[in-house]
PDB file of N, CA and C in Angstrom:
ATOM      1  N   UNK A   1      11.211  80.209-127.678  1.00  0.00           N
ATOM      2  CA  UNK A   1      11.905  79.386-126.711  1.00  0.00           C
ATOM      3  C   UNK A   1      10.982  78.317-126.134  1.00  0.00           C
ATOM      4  N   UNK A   2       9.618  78.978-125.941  1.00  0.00           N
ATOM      5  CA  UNK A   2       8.900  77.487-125.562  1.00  0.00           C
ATOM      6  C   UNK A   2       8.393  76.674-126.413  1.00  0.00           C
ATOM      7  N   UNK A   3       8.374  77.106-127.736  1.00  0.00           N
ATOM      8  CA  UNK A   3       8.343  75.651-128.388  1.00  0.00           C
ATOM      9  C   UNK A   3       9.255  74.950-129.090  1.00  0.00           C
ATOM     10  N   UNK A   4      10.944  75.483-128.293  1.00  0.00           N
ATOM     11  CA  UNK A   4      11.904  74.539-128.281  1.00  0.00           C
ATOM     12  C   UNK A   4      11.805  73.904-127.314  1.00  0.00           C
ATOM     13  N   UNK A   5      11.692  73.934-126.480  1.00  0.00           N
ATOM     14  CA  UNK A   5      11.524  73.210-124.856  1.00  0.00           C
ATOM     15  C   UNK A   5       9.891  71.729-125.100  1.00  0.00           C
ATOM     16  N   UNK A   6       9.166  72.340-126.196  1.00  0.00           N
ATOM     17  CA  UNK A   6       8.088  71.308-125.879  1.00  0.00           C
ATOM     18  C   UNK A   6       8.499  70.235-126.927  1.00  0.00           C
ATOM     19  N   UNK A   7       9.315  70.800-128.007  1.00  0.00           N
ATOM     20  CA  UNK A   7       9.780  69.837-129.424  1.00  0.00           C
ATOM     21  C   UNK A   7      10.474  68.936-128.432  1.00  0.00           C
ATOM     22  N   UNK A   8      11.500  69.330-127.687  1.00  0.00           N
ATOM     23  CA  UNK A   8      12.477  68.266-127.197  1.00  0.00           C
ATOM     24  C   UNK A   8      11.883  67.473-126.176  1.00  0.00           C
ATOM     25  N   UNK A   9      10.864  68.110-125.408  1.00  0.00           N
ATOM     26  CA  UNK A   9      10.104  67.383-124.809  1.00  0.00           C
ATOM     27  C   UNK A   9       9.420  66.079-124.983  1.00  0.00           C
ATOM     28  N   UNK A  10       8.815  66.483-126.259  1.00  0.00           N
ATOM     29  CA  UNK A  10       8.359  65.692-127.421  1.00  0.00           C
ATOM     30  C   UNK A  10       8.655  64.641-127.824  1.00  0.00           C
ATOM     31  N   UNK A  11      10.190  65.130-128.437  1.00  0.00           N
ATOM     32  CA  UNK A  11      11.095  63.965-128.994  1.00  0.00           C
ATOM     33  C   UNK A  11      11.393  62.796-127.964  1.00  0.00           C
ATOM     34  N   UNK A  12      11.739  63.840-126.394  1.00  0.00           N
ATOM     35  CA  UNK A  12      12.038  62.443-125.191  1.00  0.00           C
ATOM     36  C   UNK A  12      11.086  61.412-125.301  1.00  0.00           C
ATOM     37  N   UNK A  13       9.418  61.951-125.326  1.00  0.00           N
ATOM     38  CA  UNK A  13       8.537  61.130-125.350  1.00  0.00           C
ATOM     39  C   UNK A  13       8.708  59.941-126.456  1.00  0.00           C
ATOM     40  N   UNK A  14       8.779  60.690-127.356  1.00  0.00           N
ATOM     41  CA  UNK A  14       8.545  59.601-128.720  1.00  0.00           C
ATOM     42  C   UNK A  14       9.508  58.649-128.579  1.00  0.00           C
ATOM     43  N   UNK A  15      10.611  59.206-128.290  1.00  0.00           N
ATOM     44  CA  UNK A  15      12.001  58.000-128.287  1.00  0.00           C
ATOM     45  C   UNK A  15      11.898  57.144-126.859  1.00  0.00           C
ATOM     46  N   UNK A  16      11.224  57.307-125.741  1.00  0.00           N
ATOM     47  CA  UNK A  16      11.293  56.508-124.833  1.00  0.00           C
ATOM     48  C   UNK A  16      10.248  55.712-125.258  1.00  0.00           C
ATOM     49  N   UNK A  17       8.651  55.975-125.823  1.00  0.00           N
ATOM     50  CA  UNK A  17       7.757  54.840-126.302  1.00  0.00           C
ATOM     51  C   UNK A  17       8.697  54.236-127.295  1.00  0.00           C
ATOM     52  N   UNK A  18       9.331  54.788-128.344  1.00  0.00           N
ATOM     53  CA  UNK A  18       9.515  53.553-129.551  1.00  0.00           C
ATOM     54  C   UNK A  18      10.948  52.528-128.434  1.00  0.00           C
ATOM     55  N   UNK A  19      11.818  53.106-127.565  1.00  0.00           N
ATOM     56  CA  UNK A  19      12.722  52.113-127.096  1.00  0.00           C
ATOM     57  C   UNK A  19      12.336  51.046-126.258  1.00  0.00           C
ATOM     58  N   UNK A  20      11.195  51.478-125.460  1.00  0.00           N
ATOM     59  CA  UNK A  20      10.032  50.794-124.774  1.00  0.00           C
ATOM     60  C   UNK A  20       9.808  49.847-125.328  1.00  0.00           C
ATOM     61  N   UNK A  21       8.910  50.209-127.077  1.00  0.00           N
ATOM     62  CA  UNK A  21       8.829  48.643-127.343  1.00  0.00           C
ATOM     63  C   UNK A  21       9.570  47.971-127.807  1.00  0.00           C
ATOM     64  N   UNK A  22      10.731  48.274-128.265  1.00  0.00           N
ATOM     65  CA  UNK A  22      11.945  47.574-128.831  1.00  0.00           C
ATOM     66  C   UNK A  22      12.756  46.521-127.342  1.00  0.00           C
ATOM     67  N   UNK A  23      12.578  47.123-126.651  1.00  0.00           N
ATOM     68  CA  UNK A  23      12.576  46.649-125.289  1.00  0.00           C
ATOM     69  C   UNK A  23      11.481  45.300-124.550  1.00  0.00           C
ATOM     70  N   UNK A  24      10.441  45.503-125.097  1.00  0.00           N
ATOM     71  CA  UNK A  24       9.243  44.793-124.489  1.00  0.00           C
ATOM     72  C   UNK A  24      10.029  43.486-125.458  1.00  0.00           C
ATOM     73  N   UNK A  25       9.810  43.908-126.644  1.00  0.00           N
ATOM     74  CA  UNK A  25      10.030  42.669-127.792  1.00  0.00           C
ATOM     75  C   UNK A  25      11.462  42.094-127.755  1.00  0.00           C
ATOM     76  N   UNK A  26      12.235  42.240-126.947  1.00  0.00           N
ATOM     77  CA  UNK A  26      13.531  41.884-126.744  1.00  0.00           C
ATOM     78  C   UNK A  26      13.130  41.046-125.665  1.00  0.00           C
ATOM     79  N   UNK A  27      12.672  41.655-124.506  1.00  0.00           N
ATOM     80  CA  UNK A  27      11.811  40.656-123.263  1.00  0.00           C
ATOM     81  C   UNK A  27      10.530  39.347-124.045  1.00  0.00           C
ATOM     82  N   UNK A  28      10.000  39.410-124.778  1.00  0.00           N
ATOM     83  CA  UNK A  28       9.081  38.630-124.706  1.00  0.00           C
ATOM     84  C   UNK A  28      10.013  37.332-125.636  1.00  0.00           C
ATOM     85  N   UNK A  29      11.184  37.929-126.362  1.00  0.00           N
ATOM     86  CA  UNK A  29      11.521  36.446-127.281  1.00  0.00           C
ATOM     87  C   UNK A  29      12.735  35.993-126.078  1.00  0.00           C
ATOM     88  N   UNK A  30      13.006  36.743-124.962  1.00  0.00           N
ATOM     89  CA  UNK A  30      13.561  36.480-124.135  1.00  0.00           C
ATOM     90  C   UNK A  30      13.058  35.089-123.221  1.00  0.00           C
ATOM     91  N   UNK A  31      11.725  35.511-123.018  1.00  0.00           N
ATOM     92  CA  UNK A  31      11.257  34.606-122.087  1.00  0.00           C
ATOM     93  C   UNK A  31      10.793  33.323-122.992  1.00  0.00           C
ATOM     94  N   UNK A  32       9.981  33.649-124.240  1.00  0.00           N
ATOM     95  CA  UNK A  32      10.200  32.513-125.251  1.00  0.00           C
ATOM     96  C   UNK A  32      11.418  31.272-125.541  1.00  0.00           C
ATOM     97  N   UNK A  33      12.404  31.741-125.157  1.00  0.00           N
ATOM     98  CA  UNK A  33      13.401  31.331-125.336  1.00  0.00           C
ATOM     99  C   UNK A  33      13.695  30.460-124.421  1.00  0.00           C
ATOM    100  N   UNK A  34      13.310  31.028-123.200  1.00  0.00           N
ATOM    101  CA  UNK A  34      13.928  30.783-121.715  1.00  0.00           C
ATOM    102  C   UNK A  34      12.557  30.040-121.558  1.00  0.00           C
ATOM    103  N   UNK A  35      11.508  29.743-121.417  1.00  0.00           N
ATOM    104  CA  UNK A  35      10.620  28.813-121.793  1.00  0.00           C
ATOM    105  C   UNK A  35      10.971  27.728-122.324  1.00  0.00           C
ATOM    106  N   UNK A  36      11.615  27.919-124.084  1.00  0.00           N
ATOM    107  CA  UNK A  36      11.768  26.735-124.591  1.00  0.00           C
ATOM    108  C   UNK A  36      12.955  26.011-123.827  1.00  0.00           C
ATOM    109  N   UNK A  37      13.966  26.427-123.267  1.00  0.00           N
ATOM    110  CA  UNK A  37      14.700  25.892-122.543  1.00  0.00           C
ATOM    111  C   UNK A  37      14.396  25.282-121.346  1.00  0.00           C
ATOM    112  N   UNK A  38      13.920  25.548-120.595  1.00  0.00           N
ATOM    113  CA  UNK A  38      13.009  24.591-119.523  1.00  0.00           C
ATOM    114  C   UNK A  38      12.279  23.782-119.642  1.00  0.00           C
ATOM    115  N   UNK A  39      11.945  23.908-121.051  1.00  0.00           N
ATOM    116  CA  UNK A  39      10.289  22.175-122.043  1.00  0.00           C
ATOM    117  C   UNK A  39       9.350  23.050-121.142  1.00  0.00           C
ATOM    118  N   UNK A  40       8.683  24.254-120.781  1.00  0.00           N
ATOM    119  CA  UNK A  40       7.462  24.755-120.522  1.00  0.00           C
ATOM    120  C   UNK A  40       7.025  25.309-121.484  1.00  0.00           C
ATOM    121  N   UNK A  41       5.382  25.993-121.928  1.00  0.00           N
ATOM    122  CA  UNK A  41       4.657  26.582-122.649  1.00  0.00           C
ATOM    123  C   UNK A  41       4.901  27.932-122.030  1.00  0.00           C
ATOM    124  N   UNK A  42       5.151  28.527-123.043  1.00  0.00           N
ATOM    125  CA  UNK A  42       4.986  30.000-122.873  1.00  0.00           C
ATOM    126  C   UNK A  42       3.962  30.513-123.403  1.00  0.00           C
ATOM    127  N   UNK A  43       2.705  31.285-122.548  1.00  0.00           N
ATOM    128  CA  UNK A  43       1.545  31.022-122.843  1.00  0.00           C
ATOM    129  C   UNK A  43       1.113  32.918-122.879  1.00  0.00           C
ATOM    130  N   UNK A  44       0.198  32.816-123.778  1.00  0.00           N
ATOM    131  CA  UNK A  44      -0.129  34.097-124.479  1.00  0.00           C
ATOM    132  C   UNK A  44       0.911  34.814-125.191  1.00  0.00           C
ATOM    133  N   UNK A  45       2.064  34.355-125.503  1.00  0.00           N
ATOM    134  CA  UNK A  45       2.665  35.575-126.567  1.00  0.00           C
ATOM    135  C   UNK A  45       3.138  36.692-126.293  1.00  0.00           C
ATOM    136  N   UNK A  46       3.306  37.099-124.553  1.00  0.00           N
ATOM    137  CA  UNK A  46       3.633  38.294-124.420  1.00  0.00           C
ATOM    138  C   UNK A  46       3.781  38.441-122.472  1.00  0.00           C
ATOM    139  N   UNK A  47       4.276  39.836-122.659  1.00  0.00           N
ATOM    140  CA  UNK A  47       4.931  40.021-121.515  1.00  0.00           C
ATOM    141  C   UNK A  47       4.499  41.413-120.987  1.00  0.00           C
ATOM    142  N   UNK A  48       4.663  41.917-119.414  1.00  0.00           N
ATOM    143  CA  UNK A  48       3.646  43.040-119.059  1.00  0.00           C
ATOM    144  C   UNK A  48       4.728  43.274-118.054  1.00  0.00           C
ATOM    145  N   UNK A  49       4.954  45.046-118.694  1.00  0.00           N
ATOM    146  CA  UNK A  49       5.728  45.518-117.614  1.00  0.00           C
ATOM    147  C   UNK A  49       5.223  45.908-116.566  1.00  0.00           C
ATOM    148  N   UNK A  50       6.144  45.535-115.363  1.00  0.00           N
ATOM    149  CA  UNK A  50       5.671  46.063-113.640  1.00  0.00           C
ATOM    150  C   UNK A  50       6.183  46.755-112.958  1.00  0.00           C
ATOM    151  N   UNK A  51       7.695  47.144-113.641  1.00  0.00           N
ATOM    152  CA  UNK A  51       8.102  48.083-112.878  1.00  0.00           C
ATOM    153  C   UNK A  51       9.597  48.543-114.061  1.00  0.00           C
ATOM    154  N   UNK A  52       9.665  50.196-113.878  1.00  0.00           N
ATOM    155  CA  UNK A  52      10.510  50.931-114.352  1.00  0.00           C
ATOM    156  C   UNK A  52      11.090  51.535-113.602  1.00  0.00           C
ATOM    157  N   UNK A  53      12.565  51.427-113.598  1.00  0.00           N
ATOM    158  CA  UNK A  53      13.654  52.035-112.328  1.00  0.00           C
ATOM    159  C   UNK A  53      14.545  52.838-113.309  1.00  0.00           C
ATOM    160  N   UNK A  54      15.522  53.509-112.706  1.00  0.00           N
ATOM    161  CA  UNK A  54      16.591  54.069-113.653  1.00  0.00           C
ATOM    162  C   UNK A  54      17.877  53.253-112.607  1.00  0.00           C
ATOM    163  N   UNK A  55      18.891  52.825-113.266  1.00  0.00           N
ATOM    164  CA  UNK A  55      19.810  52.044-112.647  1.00  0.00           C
ATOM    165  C   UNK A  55      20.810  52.202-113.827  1.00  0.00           C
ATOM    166  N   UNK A  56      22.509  52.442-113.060  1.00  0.00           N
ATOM    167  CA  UNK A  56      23.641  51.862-113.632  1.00  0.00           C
ATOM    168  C   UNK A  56      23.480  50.584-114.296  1.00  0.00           C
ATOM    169  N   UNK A  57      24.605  50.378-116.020  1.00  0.00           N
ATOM    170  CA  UNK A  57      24.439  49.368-116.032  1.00  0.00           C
ATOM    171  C   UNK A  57      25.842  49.102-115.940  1.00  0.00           C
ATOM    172  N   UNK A  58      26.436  48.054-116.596  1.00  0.00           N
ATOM    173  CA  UNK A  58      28.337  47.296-116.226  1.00  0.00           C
ATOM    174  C   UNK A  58      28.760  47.903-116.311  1.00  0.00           C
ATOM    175  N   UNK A  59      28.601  49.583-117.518  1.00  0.00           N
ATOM    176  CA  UNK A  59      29.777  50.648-117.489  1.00  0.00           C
ATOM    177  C   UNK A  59      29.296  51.306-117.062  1.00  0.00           C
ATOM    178  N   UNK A  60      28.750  51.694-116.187  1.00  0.00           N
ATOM    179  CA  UNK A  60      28.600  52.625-115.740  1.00  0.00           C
ATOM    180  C   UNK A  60      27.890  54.117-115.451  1.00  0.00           C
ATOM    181  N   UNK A  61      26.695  53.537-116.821  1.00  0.00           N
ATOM    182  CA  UNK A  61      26.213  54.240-117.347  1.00  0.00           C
ATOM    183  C   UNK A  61      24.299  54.620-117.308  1.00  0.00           C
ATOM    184  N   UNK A  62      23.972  55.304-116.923  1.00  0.00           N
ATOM    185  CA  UNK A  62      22.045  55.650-116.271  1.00  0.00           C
ATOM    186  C   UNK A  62      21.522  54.788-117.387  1.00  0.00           C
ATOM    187  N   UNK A  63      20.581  53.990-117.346  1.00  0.00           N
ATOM    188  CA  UNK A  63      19.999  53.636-118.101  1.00  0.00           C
ATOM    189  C   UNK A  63      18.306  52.657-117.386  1.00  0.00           C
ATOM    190  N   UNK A  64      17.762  52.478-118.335  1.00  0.00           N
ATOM    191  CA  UNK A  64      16.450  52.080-117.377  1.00  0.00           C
ATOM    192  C   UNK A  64      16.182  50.663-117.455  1.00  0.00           C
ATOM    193  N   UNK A  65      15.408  49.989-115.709  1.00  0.00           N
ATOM    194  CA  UNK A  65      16.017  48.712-115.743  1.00  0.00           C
ATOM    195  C   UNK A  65      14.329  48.230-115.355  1.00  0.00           C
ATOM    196  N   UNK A  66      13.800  47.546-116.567  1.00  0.00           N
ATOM    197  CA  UNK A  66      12.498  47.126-116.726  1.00  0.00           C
ATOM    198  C   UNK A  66      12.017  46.030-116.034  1.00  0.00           C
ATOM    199  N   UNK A  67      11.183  45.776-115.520  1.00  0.00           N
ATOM    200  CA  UNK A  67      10.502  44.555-114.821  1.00  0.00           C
ATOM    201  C   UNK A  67       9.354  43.834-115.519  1.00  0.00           C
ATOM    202  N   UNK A  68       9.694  42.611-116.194  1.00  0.00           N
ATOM    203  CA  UNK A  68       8.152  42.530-116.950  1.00  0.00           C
ATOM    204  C   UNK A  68       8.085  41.284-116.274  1.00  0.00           C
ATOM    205  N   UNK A  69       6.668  40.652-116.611  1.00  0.00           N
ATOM    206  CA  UNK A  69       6.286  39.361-116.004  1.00  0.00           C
ATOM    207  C   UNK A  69       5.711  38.572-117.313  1.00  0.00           C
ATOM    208  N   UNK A  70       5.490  37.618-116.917  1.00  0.00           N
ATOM    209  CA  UNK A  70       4.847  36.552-117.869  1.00  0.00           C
ATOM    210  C   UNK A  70       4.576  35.543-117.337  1.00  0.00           C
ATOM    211  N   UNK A  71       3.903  34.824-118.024  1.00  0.00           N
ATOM    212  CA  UNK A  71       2.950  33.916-117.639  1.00  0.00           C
ATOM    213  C   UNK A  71       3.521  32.520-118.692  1.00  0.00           C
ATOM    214  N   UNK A  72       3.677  31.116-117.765  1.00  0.00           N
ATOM    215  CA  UNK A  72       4.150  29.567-118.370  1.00  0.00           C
ATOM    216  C   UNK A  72       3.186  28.553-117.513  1.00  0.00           C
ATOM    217  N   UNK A  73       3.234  27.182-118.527  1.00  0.00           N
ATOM    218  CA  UNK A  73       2.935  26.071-118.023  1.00  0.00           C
ATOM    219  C   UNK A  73       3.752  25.089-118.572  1.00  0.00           C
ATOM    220  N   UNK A  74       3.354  24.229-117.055  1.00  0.00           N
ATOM    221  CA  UNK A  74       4.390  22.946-117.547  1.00  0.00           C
ATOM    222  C   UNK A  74       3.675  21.705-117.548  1.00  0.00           C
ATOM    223  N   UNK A  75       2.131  21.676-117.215  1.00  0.00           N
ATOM    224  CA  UNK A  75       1.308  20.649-118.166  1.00  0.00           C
ATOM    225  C   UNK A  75       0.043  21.219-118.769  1.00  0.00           C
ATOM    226  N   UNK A  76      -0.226  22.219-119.049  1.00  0.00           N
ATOM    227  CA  UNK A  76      -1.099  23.196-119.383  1.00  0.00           C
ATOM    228  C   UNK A  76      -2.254  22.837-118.421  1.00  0.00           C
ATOM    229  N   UNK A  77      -2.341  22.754-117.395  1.00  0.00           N
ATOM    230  CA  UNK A  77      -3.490  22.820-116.245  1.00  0.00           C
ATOM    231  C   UNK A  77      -3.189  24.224-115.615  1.00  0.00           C
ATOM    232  N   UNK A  78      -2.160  24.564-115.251  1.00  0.00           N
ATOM    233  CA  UNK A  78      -2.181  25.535-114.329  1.00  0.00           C
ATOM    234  C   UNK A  78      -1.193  26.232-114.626  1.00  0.00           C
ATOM    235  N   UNK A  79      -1.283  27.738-114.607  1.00  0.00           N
ATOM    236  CA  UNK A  79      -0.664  28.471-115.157  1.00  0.00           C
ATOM    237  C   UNK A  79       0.645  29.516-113.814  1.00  0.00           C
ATOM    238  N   UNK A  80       1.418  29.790-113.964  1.00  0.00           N
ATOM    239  CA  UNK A  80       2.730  30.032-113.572  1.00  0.00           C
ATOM    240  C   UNK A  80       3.570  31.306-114.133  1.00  0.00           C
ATOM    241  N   UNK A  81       4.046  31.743-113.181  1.00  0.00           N
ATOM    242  CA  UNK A  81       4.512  33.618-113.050  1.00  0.00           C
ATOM    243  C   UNK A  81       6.084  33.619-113.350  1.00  0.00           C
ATOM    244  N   UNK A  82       6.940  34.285-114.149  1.00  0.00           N
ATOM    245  CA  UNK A  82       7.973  34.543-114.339  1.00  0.00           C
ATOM    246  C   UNK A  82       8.405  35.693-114.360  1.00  0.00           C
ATOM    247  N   UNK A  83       9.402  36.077-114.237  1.00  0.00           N
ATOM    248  CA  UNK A  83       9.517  37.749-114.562  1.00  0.00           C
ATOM    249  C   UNK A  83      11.463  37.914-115.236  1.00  0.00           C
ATOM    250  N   UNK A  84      11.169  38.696-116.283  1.00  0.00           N
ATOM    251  CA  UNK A  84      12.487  39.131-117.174  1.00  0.00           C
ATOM    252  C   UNK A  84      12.956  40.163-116.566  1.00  0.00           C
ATOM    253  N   UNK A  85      14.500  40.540-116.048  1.00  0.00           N
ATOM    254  CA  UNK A  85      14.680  41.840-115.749  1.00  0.00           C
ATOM    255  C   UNK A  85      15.481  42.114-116.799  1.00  0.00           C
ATOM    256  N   UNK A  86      15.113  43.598-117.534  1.00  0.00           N
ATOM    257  CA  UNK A  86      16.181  43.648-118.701  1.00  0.00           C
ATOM    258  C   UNK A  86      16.733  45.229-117.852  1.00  0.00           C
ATOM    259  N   UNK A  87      18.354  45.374-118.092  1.00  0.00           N
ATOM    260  CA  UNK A  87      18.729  46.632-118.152  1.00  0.00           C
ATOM    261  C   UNK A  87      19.365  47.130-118.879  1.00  0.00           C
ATOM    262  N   UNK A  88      18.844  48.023-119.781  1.00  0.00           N
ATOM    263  CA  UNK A  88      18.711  48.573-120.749  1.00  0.00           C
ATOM    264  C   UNK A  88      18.086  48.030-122.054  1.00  0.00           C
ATOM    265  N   UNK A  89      18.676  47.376-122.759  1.00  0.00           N
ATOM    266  CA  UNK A  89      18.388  46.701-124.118  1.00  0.00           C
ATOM    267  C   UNK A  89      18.588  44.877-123.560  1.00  0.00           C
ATOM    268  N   UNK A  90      19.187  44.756-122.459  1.00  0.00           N
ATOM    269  CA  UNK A  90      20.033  43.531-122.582  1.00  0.00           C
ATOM    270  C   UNK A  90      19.207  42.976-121.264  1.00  0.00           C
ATOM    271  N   UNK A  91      19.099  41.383-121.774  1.00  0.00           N
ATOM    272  CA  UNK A  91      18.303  40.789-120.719  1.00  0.00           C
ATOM    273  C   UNK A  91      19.400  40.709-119.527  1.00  0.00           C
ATOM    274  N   UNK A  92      18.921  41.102-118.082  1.00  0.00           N
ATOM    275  CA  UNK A  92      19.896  40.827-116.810  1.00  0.00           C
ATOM    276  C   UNK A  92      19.756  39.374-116.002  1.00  0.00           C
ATOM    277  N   UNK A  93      18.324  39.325-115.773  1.00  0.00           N
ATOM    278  CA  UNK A  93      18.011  37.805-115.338  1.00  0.00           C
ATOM    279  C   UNK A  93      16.480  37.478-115.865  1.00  0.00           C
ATOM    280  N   UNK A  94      16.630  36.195-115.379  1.00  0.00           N
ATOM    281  CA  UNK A  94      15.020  35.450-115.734  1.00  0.00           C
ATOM    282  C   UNK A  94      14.880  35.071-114.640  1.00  0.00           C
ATOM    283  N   UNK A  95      13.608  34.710-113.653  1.00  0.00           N
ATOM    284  CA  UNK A  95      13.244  33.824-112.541  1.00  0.00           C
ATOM    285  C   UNK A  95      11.482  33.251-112.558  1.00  0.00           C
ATOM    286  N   UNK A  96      11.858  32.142-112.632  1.00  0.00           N
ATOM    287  CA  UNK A  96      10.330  31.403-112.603  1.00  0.00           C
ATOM    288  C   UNK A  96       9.875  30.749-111.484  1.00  0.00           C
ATOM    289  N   UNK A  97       8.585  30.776-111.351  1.00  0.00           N
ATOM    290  CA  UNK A  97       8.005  30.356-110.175  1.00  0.00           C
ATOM    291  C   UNK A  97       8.698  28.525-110.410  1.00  0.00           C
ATOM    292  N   UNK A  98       8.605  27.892-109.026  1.00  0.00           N
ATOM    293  CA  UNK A  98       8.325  26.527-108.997  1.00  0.00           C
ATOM    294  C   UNK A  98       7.418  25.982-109.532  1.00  0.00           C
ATOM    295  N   UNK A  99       7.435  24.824-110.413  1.00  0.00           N
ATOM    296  CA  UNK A  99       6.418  24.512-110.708  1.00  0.00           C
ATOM    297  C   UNK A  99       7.230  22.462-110.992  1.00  0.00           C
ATOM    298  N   UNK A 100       5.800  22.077-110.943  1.00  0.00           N
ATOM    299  CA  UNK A 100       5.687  20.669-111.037  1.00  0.00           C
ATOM    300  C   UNK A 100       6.227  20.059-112.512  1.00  0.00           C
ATOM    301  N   UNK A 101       7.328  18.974-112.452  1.00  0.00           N
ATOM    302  CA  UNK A 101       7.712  18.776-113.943  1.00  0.00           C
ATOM    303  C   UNK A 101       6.773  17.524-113.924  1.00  0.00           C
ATOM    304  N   UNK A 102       6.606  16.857-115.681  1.00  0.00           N
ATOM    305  CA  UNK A 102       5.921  16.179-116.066  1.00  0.00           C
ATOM    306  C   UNK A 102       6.832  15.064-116.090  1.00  0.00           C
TER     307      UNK A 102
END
């Protein structure tokens, strides 16, 4: 019995890292995207989660609602904070700092 309890244990683990990054990489072409739409640089290639909640999503349903940040410029002098909220698989919002247009 306890090493049914540690297999499934196990498995939670493994399946929350691999959805994790399927998740991260859904956020980072997210903000890529949402970058290229504003004419800013999206700078380094990637995105850093800051916070993990568990939250309802439209149906109704537990699922976990990620906080990542990233980093843009909009004349490559000075660099600028954004953050993706995805819940679950699906991006919820984008918000970028102010920054100076060219």
């Amino acid at each position: 019995m306890d090493s049914l309890i540690l297999i499934i244990i196990l498995f939670a683990i493994i399946f929350f890292w691999w959805d994790s990054v399927g998740v991260k990489e859904k956020a980072r072409e997210t903000g890529h995207q949402y970058c290229r739409q504003a004419e800013v640089q999206f700078l380094d290639d990637t995105v850093e989660l800051v916070r993990l909640r568990v939250r309802r999503n439209y149906r109704g349903q537990l699922c976990f609602y990620r906080t990542y940040r990233f980093e843009f410029s909009s004349t490559g002098a000075a660099r600028f904070q954004g953050m993706i909220y995805m819940l679950g698989r699906v991006s919820d919002k984008v918000q970028m700092q102010a920054y100076p247009t060219v």
